[in-house]
Every structure is written in C-alpha cells, then in structure tokens.
Protein backbone atom coordinates (compact mmCIF):
# COMPACT_ATOMS: atom_id res chain seq x y z
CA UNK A 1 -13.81 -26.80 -7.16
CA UNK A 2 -12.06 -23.93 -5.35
CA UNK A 3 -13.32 -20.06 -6.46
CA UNK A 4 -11.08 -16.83 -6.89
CA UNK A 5 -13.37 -13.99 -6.21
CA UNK A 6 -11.79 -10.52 -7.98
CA UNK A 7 -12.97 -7.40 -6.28
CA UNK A 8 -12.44 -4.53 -9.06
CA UNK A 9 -13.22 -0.99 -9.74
CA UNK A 10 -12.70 1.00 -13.04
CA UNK A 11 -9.38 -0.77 -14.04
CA UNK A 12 -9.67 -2.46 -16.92
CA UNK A 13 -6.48 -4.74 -18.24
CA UNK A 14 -5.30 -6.97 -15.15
CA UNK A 15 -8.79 -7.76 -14.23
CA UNK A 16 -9.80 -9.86 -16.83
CA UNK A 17 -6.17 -10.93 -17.72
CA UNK A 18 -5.83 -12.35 -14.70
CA UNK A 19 -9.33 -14.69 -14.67
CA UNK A 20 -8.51 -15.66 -18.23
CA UNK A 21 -5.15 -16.93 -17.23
CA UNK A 22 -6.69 -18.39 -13.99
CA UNK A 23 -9.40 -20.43 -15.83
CA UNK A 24 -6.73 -21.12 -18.65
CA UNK A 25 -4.58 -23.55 -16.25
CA UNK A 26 -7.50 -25.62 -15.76
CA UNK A 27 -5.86 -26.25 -12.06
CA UNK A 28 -8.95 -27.44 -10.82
CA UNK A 29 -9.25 -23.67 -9.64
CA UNK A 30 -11.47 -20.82 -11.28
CA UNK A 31 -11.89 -16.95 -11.07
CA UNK A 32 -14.52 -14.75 -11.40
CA UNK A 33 -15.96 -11.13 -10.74
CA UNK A 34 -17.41 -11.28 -6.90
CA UNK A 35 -20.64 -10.37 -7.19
CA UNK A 36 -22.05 -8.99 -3.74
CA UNK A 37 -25.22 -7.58 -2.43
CA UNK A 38 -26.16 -7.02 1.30
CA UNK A 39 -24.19 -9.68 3.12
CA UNK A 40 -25.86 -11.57 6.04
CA UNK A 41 -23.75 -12.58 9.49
CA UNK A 42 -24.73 -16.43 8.91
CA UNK A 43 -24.00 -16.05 4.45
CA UNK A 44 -21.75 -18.58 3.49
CA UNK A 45 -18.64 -17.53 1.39
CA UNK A 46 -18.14 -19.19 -1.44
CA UNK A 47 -14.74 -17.88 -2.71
CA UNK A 48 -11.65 -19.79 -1.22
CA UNK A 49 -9.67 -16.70 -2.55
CA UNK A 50 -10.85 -13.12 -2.86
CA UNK A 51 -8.55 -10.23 -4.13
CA UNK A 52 -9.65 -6.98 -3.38
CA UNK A 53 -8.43 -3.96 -5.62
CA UNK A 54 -11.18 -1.15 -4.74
CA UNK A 55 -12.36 -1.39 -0.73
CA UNK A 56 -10.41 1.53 -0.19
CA UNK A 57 -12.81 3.45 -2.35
CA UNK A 58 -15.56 1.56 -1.33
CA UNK A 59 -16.52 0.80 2.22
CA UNK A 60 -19.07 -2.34 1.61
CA UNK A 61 -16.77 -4.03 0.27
CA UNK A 62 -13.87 -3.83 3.59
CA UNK A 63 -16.70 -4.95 5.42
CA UNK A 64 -17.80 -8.41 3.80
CA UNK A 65 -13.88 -9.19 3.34
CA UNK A 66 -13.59 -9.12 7.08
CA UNK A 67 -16.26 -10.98 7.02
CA UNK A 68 -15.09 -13.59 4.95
CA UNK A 69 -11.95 -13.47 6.26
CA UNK A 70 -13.79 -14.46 9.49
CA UNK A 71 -14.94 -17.14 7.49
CA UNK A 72 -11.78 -18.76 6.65
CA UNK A 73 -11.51 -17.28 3.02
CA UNK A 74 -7.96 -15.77 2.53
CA UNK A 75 -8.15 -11.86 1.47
CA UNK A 76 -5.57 -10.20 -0.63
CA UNK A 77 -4.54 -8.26 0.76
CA UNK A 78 -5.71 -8.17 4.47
CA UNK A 79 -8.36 -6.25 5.10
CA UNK A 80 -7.63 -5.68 8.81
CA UNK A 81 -3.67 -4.94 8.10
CA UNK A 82 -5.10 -2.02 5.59
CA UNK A 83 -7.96 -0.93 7.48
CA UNK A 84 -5.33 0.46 10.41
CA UNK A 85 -2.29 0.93 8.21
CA UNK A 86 -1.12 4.82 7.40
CA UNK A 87 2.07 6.34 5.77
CA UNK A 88 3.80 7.32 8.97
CA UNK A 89 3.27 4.03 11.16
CA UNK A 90 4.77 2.50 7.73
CA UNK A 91 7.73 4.65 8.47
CA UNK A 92 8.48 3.74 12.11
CA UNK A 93 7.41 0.39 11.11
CA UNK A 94 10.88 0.77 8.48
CA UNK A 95 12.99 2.62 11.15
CA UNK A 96 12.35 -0.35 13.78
CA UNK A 97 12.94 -3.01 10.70
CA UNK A 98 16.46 -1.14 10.60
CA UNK A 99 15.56 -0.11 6.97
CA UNK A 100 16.72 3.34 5.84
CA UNK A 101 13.38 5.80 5.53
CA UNK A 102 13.05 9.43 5.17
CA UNK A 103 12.16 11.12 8.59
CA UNK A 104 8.32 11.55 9.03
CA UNK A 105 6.04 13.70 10.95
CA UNK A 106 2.28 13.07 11.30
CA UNK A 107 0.36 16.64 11.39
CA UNK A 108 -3.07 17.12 13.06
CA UNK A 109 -5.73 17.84 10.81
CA UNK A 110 -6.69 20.78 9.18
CA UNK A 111 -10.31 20.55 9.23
CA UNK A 112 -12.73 18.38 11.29
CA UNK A 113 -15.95 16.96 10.84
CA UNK A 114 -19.48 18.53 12.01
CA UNK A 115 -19.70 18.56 16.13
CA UNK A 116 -15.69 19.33 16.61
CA UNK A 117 -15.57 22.11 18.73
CA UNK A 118 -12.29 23.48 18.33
CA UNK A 119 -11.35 24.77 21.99
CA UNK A 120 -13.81 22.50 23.51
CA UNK A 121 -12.87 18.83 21.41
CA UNK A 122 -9.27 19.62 20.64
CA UNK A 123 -7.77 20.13 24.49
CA UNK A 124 -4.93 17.89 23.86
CA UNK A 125 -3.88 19.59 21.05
CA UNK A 126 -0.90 22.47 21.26
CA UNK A 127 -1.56 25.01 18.97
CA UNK A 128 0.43 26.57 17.27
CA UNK A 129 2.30 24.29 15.90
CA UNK A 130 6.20 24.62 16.27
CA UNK A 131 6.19 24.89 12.15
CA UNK A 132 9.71 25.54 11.85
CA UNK A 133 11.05 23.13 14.76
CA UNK A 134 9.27 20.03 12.42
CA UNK A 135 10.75 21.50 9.45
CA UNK A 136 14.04 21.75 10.84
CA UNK A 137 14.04 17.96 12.67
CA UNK A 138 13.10 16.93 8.66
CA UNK A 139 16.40 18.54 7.23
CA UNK A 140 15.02 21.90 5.94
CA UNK A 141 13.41 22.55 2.96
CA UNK A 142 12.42 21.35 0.46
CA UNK A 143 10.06 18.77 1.97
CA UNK A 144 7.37 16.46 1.15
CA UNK A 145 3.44 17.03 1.96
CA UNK A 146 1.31 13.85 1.87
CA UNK A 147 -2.10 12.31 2.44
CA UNK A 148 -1.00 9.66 5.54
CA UNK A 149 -3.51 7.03 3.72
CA UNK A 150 -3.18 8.25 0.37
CA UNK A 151 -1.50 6.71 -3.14
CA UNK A 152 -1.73 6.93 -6.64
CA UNK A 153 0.27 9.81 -6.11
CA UNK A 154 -2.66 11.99 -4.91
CA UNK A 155 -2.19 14.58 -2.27
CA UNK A 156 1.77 14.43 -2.92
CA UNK A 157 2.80 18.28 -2.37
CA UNK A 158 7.56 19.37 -2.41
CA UNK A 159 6.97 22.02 -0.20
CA UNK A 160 9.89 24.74 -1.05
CA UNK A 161 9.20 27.74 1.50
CA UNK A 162 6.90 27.55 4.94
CA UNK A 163 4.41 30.23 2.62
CA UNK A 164 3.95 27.16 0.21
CA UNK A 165 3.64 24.17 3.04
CA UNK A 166 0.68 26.39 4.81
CA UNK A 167 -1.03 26.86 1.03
CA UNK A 168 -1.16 23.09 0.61
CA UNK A 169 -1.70 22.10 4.18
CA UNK A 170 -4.95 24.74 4.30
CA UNK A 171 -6.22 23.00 1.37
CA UNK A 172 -6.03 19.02 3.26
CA UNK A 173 -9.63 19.64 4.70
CA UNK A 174 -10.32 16.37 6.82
CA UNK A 175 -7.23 14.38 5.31
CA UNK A 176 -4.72 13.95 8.08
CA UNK A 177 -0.88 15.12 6.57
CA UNK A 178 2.56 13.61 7.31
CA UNK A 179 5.38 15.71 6.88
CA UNK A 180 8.54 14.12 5.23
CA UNK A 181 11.83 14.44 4.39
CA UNK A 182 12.36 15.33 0.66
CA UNK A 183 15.10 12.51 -0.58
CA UNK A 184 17.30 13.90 -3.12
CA UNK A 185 17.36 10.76 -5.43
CA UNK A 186 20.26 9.59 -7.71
CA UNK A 187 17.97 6.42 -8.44
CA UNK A 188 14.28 5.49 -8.28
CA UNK A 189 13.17 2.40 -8.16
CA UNK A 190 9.57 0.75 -8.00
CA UNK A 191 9.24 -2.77 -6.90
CA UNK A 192 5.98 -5.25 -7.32
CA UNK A 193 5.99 -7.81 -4.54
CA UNK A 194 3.17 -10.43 -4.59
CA UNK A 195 3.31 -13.88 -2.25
CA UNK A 196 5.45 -11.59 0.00
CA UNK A 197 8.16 -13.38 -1.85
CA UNK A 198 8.09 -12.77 -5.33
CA UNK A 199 9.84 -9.16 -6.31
CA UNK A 200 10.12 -7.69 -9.32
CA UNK A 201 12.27 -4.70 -9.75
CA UNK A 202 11.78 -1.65 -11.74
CA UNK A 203 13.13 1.48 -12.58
CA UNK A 204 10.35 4.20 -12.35
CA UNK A 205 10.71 7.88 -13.14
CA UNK A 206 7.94 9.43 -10.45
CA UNK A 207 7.83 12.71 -12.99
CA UNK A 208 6.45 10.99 -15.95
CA UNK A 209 4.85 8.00 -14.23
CA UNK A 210 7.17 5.41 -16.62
CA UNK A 211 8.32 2.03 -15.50
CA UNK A 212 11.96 0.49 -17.14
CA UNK A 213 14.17 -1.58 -16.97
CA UNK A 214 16.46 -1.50 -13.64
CA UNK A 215 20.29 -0.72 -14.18
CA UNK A 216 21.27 -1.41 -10.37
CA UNK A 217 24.65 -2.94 -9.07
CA UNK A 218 24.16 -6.98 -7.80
CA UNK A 219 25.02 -5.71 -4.49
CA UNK A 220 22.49 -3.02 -4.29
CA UNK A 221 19.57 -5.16 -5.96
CA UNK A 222 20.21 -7.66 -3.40
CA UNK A 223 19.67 -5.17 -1.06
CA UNK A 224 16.20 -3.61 -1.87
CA UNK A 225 15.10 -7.08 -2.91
CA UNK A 226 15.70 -8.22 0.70
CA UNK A 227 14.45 -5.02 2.24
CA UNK A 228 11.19 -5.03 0.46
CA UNK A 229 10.95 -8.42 1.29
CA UNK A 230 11.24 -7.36 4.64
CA UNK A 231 8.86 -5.23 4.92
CA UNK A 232 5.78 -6.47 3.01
CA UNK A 233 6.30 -9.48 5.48
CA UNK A 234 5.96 -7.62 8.52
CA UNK A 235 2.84 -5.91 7.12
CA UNK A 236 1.56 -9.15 5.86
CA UNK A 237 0.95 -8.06 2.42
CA UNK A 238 0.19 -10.81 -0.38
CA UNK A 239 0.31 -7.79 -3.25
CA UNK A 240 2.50 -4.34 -2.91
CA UNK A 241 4.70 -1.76 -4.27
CA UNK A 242 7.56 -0.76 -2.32
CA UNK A 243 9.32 2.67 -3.71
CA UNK A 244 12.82 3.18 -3.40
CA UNK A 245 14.88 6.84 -3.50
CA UNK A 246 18.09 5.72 -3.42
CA UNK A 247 20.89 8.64 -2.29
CA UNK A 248 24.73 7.49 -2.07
CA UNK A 249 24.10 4.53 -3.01
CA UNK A 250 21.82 3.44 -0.03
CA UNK A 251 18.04 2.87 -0.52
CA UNK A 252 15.77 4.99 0.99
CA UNK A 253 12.29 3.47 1.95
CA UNK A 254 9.61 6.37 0.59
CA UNK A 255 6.36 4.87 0.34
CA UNK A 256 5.25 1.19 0.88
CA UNK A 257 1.57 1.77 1.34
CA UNK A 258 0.16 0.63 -2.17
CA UNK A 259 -1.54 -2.28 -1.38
CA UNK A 260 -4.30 -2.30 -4.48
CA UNK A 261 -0.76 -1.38 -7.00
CA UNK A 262 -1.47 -0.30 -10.28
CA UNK A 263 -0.81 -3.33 -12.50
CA UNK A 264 -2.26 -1.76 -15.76
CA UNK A 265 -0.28 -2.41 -19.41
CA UNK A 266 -0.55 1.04 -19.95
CA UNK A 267 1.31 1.96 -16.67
CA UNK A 268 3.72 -0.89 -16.35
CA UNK A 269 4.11 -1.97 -20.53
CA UNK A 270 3.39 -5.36 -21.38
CA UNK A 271 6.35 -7.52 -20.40
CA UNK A 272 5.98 -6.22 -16.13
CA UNK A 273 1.81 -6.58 -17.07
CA UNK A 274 2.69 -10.23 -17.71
CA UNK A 275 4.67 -10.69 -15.07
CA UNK A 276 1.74 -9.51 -12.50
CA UNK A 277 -0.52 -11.33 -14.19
CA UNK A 278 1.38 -14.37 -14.15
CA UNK A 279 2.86 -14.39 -10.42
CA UNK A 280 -0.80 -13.20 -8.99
CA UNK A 281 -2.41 -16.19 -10.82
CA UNK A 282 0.19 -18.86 -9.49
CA UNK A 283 -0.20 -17.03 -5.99
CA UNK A 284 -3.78 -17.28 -5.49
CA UNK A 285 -4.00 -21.03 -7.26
CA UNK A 286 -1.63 -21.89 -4.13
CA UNK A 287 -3.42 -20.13 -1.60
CA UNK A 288 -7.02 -21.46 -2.91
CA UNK A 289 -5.49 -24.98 -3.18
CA UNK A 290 -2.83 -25.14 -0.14
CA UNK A 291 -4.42 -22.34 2.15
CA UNK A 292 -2.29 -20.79 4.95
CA UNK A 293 -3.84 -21.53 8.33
CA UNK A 294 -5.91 -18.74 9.44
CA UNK A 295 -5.37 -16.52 12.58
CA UNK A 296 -6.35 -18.36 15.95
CA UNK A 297 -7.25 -14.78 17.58
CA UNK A 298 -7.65 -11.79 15.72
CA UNK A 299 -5.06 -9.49 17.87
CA UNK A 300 -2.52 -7.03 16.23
CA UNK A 301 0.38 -8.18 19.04
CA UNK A 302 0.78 -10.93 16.43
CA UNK A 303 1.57 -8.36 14.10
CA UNK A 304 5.30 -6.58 14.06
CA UNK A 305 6.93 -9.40 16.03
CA UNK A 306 4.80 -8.14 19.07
C-alpha cells in the first residue's frame, strides 16, 4: 500500500480534510501526518508522496525532503525548485515566458550577518545607490517594497515618497528587498493551481484578504488560466497561487511565489476549501499510484527550457 506523508505546521482545516478524504477513497492509497526525527543517509522512505506545507519555516524538514526526493519519493512541491526560487528571478522568469509582470528591482541588503565587514566584504557593491534612477526605471511612485522570499503578505510595504521607501527599507534587517512597480488594478484575481494543470480562479480583494467569485470576460479567463498554467510549469510546481493585477484589461503577473498557499475555510470559504481539498487528494493518489519518473541528474539547465 502506497503512503501520503503531510508535512504541516499550525494550520488546522486542510490538513486533516485532506487525509480524511484520502483514506475515504479507499484507493488502495493512505495519508498520514509524517512523523520525522533525525534522518539517517541510508533511512529508507516510506512515503511514496510527501506534501510539504511548513519547510520554509522549518529547515529540518527541506533537508529530509531532498533527501527523499533523492530517494525516489515525489515532494510537493519541490524542494530544490523552492530552496533557490525568489520574487525577482520569478519576475524575469515571467518577462522571458512573454507574460506581462510589473518591472522589478532586487536591492542589496540592508543589514548583514556577524563577520561582514562593510568596506572590506562589500567591494563589489556601489554605494550609494542611484535611489531615484530605480525609482524612475519602475514608473515613479507609488511603488511596491517586498521581502524577495517572502508571502503571506508579510514584508509588503506601497512606498508613496523616497522619505517613506528609506523608513521601510531601514527596517528589512537581513531580508534582501525587491523593488516593484505598483500596478494600478481594475481587477484582482487569485488563482489555486495544483497538478500544474488544474486552476481554479478567484476573485480576491488583497485589502480585506476575501476570496469570491470571479466576474471575468471568457476571453480574459482564458488568458490567465493559460498564463498561470504557464508559469507554475516552468517552475515545476505541483501546488501554487498565481496573483493577477489586471490594468486595461491585460493581466499583470504580481506574485507567483506561494508555493505552501493558504488553503484554509476561513480564508478561501467552504466551496474553494473543497475544491483544494478535493483536486490535492486526486493529485497525490495519481502521483503515489502512477509516479512521474524522477530526474536522471539533478541539474537546474533542465529547468526553464535550459
């Protein structure tokens, strides 16, 4: 009997709504809580299918699922993908996909950790900064201040005046900052993709954190249906949120870097809860009965059509 192995933190509703309706099918497949505790290099994995919601947070975990991934097991979502990933390669990532994205700088840091010697370690660096010159190549103000391997929202800073884009950027510490264009939105739109097929579209108002129901045109649905589709294939992610700003009627890519997306029925409301729960369960059933065949070689020029 294949084994789903869930990899949680402190969410609480798709967890175990997802290995009830696992173990419900009675597919021959089960789920269960990983349970983990100092890993050995010759451990055997016993999970055909682990889905990992908190390594981010916690870095034990990243390491056993590259690990197991080494072992043949297949991680949602991949562990080396999101290990290297940030907010503005995700952006030139969209630009070379031909997919409209806001213009995106990536900023050194602010602060640096113990041993960084600023005018011995930081040589390469130009300093100052041409403040207004990056301002100016994103449009002008107002513009957006973010955490480059942030979400949740966290870190997210509309910077109105240069006065208020130094008082957040001197309070990033050791986060590194990307610099964006600020997208004045006639539509916002949210969508789940899972399988790197399956898309489900959402309105989402990013001021009060509420999901509805889409009112797009055919023609423009088919559009950021196909995009995202686009783009969590060339990342290679099995679970994602792709977040749309769309301006004149063309969809702007603004963040696509949620791979652990909140799927909670207090976020999303029961009927999209469902739907997660539903579409992840009939995801990793295929993968833990029909797996893809794993990676030959381990090299990221297999990545991005390189």
């Amino acid at each position: 009997m294949s084994k789903i192995g869930v990899i949680v933190g402190r969410e609480w509703s798709w967890p175990p709504a997802f290995v009830e309706e696992v173990n419900r099918r009675q597919t021959g497949v089960t789920a269960e809580y990983a349970q983990l505790g100092g890993t050995r290099m010759d451990e055997p994995v016993s999970y055909s299918v682990l889905v990992d919601r908190i390594s981010h947070e916690v870095p034990y975990y990243r390491s056993y699922l590259k690990y197991a991934a080494l072992q043949g097991a297949h991680i949602v979502n991949n562990p080396f993908m999101w290990t290297a990933d940030d907010k503005f390669f995700e952006a030139a990532l969209a630009t070379r996909l031909g997919i409209a994205s806001p213009k995106t700088v990536v900023l050194p840091n602010k602060d640096y950790v113990p041993g960084i010697v600023h005018n011995e370690s930081l040589r390469n660096l130009v300093y100052p900064l041409d403040w207004q010159g990056l301002v100016d190549y994103l449009g002008g103000f107002p513009v957006v201040l973010k955490d480059a391997h942030g979400g949740g929202w966290k870190q997210v800073y509309i910077c109105h005046s240069i006065d208020e884009l130094f008082a957040n950027y001197d309070q990033s510490g050791l986060l590194t900052m990307v610099l964006q264009e600020f997208i004045h939105w006639d539509n916002y739109i949210r969508c789940m993709c899972l399988a790197q097929r399956d898309i489900l579209v959402m309105k989402y108002d990013p001021n009060e954190r509420r999901y509805m129901h889409h009112d797009l045109a055919p023609e423009l649905y088919n559009r950021i249906v196909e995009d995202s589709r686009r783009l969590v294939q060339a990342l290679g992610y099995d679970m994602n949120t792709v977040e749309w700003a769309v301006r004149g009627g063309v969809p702007h890519a603004i963040d696509f870097m949620n791979p652990a997306p909140d799927m909670d029925v207090n976020s999303l409301g029961y009927e999209f809860h469902r739907w997660c729960v539903e579409h992840m369960a009939d995801m990793c059933i295929r993968l833990a009965r029909e797996p893809r065949p794993p990676a030959a070689e381990l090299r990221w020029n297999g990545l991005f059509g390189g």
